[in-house]
PDB file of N, CA and C in Angstrom:
ATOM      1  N   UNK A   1      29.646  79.032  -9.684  1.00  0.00           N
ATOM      2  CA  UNK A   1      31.099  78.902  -9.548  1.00  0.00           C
ATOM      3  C   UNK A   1      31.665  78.341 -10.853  1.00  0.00           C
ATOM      4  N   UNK A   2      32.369  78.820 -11.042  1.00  0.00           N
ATOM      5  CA  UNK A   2      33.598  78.441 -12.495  1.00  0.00           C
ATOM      6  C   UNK A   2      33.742  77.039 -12.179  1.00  0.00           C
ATOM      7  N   UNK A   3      33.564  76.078 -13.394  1.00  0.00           N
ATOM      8  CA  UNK A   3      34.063  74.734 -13.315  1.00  0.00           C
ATOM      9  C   UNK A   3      34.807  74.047 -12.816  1.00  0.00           C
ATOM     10  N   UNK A   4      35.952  74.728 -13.372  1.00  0.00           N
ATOM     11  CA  UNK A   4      37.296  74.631 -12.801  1.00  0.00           C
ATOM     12  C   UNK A   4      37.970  75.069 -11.547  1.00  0.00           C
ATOM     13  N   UNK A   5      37.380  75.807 -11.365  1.00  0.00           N
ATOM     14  CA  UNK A   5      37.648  76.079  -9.589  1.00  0.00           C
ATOM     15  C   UNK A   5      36.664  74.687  -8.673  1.00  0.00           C
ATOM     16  N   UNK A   6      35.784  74.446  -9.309  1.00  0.00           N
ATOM     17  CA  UNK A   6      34.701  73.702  -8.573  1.00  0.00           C
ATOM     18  C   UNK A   6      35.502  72.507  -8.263  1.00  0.00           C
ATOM     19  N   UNK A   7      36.176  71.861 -10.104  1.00  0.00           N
ATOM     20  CA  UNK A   7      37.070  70.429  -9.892  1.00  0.00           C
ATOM     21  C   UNK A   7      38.261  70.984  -9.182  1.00  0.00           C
ATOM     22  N   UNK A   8      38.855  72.095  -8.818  1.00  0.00           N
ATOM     23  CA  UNK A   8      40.257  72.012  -7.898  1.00  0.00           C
ATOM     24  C   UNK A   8      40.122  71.994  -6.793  1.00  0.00           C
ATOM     25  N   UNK A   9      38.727  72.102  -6.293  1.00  0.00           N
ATOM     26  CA  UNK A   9      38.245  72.401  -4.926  1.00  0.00           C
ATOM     27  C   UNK A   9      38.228  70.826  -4.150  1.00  0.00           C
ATOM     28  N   UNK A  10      38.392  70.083  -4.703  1.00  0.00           N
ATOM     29  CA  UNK A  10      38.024  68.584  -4.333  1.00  0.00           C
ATOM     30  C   UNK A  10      39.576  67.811  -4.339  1.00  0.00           C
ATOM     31  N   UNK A  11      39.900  67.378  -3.230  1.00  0.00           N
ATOM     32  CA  UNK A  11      41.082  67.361  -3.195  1.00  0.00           C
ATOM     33  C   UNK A  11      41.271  66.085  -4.134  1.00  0.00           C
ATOM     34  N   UNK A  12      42.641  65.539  -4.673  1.00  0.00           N
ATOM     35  CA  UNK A  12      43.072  64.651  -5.693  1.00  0.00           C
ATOM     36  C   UNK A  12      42.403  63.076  -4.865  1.00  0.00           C
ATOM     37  N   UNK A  13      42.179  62.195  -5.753  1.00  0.00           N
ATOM     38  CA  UNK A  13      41.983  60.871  -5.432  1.00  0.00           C
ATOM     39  C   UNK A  13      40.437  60.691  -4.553  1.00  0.00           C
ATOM     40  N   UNK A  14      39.582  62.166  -4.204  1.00  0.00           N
ATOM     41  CA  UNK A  14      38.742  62.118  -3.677  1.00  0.00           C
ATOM     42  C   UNK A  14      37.554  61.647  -5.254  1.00  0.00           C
ATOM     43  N   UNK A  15      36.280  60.590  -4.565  1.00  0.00           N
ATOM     44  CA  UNK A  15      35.779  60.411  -5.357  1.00  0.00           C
ATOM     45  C   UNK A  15      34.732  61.271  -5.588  1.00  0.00           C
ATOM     46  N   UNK A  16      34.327  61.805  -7.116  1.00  0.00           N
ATOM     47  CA  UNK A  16      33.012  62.577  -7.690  1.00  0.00           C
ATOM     48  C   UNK A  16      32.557  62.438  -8.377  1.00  0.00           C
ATOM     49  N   UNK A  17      31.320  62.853  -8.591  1.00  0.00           N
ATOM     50  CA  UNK A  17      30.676  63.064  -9.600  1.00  0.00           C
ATOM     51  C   UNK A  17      30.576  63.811 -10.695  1.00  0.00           C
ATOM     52  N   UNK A  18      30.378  63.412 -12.094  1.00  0.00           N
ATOM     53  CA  UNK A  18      30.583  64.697 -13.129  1.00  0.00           C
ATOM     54  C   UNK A  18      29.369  64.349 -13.778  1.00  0.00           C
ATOM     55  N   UNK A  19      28.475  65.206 -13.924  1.00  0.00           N
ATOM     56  CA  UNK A  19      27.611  65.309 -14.798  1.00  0.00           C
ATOM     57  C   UNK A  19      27.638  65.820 -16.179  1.00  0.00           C
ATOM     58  N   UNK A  20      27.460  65.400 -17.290  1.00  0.00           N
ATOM     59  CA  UNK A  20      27.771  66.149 -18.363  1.00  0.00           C
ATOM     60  C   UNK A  20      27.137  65.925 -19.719  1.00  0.00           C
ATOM     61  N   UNK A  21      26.964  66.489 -20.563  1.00  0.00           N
ATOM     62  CA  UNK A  21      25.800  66.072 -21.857  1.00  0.00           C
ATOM     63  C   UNK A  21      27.150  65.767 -22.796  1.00  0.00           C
ATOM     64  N   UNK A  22      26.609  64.885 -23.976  1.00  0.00           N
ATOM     65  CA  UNK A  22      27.182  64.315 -24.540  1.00  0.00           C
ATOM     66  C   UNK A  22      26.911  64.294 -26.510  1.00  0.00           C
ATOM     67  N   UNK A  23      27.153  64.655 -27.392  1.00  0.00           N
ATOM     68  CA  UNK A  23      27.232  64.491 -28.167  1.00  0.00           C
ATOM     69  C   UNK A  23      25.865  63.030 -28.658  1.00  0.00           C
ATOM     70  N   UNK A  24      25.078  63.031 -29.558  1.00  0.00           N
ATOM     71  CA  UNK A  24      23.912  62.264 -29.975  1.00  0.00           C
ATOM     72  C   UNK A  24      23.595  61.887 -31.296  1.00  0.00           C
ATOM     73  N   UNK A  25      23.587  60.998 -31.671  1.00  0.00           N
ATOM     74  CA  UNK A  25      23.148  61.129 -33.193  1.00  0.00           C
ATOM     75  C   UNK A  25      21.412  60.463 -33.310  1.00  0.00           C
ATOM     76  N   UNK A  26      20.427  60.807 -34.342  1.00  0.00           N
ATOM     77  CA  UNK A  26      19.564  60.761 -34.427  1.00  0.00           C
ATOM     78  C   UNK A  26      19.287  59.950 -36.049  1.00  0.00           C
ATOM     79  N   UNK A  27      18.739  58.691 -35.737  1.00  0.00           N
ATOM     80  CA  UNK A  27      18.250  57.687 -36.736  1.00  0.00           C
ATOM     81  C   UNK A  27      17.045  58.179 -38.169  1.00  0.00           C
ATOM     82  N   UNK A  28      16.646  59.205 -37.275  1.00  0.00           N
ATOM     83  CA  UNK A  28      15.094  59.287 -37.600  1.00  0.00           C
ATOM     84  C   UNK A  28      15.584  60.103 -39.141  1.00  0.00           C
ATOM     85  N   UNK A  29      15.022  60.491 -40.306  1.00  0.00           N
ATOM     86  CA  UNK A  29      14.846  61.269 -41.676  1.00  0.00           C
ATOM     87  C   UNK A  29      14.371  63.070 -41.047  1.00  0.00           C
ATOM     88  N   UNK A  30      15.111  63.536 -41.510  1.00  0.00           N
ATOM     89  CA  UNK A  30      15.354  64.778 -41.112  1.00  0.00           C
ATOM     90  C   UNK A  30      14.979  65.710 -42.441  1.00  0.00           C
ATOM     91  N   UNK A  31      14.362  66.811 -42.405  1.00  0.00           N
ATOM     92  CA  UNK A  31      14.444  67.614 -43.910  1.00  0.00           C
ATOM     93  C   UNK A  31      14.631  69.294 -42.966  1.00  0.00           C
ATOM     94  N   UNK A  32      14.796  70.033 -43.869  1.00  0.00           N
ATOM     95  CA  UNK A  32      15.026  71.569 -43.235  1.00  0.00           C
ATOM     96  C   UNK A  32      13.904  71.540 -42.749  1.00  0.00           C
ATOM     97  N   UNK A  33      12.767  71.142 -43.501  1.00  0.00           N
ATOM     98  CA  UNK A  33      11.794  72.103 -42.260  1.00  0.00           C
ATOM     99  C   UNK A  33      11.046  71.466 -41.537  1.00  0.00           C
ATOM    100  N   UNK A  34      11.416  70.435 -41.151  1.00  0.00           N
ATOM    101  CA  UNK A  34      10.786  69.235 -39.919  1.00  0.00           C
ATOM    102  C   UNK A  34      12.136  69.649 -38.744  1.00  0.00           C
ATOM    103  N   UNK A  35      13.034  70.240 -39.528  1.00  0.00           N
ATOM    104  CA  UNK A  35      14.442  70.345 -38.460  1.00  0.00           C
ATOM    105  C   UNK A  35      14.108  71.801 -37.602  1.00  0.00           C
ATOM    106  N   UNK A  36      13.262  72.838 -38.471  1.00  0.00           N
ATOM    107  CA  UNK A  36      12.979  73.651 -37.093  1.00  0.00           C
ATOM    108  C   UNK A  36      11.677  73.558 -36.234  1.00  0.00           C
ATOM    109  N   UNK A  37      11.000  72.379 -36.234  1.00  0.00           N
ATOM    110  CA  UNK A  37      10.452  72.272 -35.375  1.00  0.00           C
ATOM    111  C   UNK A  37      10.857  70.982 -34.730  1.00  0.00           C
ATOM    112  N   UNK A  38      11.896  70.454 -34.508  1.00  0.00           N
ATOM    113  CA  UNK A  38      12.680  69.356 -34.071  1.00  0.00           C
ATOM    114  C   UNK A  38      13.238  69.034 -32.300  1.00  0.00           C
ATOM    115  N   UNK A  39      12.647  68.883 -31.672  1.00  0.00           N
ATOM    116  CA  UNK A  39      13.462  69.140 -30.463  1.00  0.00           C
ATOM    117  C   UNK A  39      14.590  67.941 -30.246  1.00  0.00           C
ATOM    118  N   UNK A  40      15.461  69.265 -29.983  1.00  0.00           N
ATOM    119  CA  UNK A  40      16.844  68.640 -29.857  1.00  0.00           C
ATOM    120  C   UNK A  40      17.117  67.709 -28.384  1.00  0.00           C
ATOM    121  N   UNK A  41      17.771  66.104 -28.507  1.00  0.00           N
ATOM    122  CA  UNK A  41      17.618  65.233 -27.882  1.00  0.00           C
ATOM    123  C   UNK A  41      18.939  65.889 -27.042  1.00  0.00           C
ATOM    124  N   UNK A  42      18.896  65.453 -25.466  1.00  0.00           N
ATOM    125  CA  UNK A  42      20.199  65.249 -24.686  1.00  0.00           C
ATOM    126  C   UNK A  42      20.672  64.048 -24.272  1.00  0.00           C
ATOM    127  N   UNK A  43      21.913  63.721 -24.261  1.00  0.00           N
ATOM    128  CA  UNK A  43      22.163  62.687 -23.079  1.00  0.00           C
ATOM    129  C   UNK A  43      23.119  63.061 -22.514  1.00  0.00           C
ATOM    130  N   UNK A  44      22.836  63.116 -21.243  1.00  0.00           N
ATOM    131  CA  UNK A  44      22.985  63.619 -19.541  1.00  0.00           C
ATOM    132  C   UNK A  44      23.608  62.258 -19.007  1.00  0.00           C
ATOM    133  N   UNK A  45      24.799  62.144 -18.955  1.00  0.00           N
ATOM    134  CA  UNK A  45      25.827  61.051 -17.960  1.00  0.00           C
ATOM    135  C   UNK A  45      25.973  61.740 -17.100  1.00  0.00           C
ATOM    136  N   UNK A  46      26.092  61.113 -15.490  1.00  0.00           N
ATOM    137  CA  UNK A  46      26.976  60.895 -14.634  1.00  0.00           C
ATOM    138  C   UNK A  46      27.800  60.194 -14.791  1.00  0.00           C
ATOM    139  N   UNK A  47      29.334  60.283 -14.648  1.00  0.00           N
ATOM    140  CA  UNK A  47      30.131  59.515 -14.673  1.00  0.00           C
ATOM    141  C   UNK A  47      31.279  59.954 -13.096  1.00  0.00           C
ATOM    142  N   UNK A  48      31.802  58.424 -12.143  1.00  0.00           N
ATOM    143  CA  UNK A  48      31.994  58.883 -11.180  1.00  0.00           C
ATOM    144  C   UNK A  48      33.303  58.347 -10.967  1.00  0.00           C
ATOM    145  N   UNK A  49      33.840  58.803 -10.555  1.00  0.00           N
ATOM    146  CA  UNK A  49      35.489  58.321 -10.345  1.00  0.00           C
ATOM    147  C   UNK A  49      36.198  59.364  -9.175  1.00  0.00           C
ATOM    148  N   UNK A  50      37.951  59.051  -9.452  1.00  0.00           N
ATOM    149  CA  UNK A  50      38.598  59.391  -8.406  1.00  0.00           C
ATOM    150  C   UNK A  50      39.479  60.691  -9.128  1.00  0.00           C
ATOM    151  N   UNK A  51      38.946  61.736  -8.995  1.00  0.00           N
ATOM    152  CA  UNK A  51      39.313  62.865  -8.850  1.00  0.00           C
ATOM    153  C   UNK A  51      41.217  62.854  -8.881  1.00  0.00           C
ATOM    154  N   UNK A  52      41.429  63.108 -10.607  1.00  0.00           N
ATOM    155  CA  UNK A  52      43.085  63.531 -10.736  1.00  0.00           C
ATOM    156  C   UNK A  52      43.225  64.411 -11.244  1.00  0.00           C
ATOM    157  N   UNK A  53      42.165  65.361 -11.051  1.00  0.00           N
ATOM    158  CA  UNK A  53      42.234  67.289 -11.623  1.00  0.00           C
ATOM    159  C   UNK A  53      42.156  67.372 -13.037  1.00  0.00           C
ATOM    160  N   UNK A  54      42.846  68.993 -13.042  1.00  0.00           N
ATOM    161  CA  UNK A  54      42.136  69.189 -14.483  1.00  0.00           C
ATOM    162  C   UNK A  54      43.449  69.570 -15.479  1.00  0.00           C
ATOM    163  N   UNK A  55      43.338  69.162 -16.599  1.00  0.00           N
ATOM    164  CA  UNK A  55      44.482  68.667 -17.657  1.00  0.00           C
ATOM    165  C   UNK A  55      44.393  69.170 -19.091  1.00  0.00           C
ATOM    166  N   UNK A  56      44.922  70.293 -19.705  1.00  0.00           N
ATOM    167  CA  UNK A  56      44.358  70.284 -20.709  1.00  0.00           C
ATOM    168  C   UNK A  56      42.928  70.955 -21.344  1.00  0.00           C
ATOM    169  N   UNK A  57      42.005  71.410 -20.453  1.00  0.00           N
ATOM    170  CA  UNK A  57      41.122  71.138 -20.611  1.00  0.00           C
ATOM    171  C   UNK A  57      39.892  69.931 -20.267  1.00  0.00           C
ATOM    172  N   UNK A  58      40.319  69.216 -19.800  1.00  0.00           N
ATOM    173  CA  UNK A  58      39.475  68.155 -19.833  1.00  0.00           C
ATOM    174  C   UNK A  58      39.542  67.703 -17.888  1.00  0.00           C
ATOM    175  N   UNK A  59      39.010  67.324 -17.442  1.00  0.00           N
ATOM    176  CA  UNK A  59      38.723  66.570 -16.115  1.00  0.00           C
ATOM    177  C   UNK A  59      38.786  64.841 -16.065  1.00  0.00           C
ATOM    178  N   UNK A  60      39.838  65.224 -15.494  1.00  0.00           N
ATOM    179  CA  UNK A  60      40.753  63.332 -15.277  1.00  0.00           C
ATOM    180  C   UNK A  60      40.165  62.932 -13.986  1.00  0.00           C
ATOM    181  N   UNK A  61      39.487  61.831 -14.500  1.00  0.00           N
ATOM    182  CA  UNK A  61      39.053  60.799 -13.709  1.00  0.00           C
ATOM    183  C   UNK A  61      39.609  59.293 -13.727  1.00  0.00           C
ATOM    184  N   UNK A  62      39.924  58.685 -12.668  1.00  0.00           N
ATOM    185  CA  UNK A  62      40.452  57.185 -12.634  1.00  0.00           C
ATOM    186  C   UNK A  62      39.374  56.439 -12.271  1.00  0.00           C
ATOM    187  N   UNK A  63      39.619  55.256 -12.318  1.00  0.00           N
ATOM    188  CA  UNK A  63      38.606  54.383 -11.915  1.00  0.00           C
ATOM    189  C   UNK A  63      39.659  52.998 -11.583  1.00  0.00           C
ATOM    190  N   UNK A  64      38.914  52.216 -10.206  1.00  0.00           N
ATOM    191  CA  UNK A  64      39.573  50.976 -10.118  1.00  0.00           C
ATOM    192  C   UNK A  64      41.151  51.356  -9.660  1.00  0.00           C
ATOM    193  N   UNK A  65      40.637  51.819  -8.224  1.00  0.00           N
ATOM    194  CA  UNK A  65      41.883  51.958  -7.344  1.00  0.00           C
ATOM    195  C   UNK A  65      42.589  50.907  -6.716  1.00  0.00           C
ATOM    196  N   UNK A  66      44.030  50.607  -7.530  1.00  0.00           N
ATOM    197  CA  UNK A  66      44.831  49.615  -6.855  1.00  0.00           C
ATOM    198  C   UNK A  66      44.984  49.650  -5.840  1.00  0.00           C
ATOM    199  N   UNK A  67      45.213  47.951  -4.874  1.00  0.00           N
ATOM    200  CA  UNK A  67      45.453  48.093  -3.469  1.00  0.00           C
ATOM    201  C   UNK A  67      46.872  48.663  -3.720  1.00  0.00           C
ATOM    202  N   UNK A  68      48.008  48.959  -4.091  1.00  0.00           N
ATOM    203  CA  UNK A  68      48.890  49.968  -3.255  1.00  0.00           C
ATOM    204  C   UNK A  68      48.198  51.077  -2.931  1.00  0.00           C
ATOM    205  N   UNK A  69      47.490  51.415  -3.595  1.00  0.00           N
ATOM    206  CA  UNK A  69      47.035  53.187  -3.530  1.00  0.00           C
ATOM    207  C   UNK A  69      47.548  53.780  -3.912  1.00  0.00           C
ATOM    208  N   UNK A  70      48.659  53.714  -5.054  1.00  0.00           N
ATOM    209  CA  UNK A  70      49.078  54.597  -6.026  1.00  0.00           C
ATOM    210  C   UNK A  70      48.394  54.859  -7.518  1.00  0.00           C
ATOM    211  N   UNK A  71      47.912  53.727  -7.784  1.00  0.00           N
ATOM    212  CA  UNK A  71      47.660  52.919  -9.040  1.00  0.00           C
ATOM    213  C   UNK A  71      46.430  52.905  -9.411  1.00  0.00           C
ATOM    214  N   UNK A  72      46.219  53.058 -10.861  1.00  0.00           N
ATOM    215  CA  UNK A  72      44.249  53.023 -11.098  1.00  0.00           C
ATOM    216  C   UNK A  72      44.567  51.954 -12.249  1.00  0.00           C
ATOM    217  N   UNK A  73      43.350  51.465 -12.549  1.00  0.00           N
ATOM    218  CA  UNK A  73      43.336  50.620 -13.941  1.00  0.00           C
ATOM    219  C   UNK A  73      42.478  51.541 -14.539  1.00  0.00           C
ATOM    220  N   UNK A  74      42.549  52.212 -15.496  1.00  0.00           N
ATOM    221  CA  UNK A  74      41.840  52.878 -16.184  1.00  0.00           C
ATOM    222  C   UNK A  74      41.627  54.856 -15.895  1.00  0.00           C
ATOM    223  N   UNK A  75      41.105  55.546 -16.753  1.00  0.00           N
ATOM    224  CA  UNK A  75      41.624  56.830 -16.921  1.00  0.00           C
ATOM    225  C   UNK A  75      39.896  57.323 -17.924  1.00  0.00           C
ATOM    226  N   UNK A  76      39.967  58.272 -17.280  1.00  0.00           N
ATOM    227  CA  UNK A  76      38.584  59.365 -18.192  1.00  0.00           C
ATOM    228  C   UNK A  76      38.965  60.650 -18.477  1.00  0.00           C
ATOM    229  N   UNK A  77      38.727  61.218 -20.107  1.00  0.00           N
ATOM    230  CA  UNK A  77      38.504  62.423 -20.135  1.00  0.00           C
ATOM    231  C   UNK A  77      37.537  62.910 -20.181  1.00  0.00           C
ATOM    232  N   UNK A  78      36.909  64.014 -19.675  1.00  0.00           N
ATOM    233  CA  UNK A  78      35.661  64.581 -19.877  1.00  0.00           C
ATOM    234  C   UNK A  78      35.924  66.064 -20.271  1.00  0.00           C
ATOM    235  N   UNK A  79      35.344  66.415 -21.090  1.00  0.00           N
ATOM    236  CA  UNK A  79      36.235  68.303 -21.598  1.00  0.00           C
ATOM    237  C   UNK A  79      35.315  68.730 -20.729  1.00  0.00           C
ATOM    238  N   UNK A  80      36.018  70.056 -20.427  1.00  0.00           N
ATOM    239  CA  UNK A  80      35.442  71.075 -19.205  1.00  0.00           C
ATOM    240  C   UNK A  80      34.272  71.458 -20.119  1.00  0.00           C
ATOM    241  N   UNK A  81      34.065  71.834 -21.453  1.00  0.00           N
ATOM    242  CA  UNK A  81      33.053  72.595 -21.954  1.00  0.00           C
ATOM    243  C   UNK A  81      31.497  71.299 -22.089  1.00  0.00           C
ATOM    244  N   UNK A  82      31.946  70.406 -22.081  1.00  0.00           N
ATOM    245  CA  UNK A  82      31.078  69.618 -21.858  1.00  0.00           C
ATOM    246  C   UNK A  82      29.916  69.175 -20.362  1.00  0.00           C
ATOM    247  N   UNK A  83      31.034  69.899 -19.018  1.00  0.00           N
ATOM    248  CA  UNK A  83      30.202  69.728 -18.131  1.00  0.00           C
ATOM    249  C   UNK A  83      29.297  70.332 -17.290  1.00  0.00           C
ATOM    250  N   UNK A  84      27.793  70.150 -16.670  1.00  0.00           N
ATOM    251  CA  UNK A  84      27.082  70.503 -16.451  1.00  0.00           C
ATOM    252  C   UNK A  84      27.482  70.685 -14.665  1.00  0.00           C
ATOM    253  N   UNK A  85      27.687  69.747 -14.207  1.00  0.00           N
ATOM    254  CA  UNK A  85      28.411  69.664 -12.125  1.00  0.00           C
ATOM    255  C   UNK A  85      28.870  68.876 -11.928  1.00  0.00           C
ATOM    256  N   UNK A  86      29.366  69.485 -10.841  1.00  0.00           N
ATOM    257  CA  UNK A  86      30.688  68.551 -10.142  1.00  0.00           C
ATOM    258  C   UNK A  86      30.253  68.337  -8.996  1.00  0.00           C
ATOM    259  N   UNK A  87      29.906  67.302  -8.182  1.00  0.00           N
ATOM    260  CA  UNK A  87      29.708  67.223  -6.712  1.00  0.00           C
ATOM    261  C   UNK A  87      30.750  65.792  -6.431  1.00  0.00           C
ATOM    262  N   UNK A  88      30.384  65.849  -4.575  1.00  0.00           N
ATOM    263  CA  UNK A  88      31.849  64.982  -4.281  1.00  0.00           C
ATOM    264  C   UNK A  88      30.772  63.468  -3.755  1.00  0.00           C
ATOM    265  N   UNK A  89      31.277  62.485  -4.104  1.00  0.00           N
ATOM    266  CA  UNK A  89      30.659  61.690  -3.888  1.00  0.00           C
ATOM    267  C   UNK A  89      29.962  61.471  -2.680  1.00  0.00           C
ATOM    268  N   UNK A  90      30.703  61.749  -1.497  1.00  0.00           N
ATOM    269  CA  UNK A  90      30.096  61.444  -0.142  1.00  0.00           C
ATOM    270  C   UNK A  90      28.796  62.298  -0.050  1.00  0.00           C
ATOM    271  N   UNK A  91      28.373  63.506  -0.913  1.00  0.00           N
ATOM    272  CA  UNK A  91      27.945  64.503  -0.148  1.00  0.00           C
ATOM    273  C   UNK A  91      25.907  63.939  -0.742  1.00  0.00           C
ATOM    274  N   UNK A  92      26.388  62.525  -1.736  1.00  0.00           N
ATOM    275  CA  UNK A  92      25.086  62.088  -2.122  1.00  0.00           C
ATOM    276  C   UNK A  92      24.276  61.387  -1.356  1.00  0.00           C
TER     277      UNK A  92
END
């Protein structure tokens, strides 16, 4: 299923999961030809919040739901091309 259908499928303020790889940098001395036999490192986040759809490109997540229930303290972007799944929190 298309990403983006996956995050509209989950209704707003519901909490999920996003799995997604992330950009890495590597310490180690590198030369061309140690680089093609190099295996390339991932890092794989979950990151989980309250579902405020998709924006831009990117998948808005809140975190730290005020007691009114309007209100979050805090905000995530995650770019759609960055993510690997979407599941809904309860279903873990």
């Amino acid at each position: 299923m298309n990403l983006i259908r996956l995050l509209k499928k989950y209704p707003r303020d519901v909490p999920i999961i996003i799995t997604w790889k992330d950009a890495c940098d590597d310490p180690d001395d590198i030369t061309y030809s140690s680089f093609k036999s190099t295996k390339i490192k991932e890092l794989i986040y979950d990151t989980i919040g309250f579902n405020l759809g998709v924006k831009d490109g990117y998948a808005v997540l809140a975190y730290n739901k005020e007691d009114d229930g309007n209100s979050y303290k805090g905000v995530g972007y995650i770019p759609i091309s960055l993510i690997i799944n979407v599941r809904r929190l309860a279903d873990e």
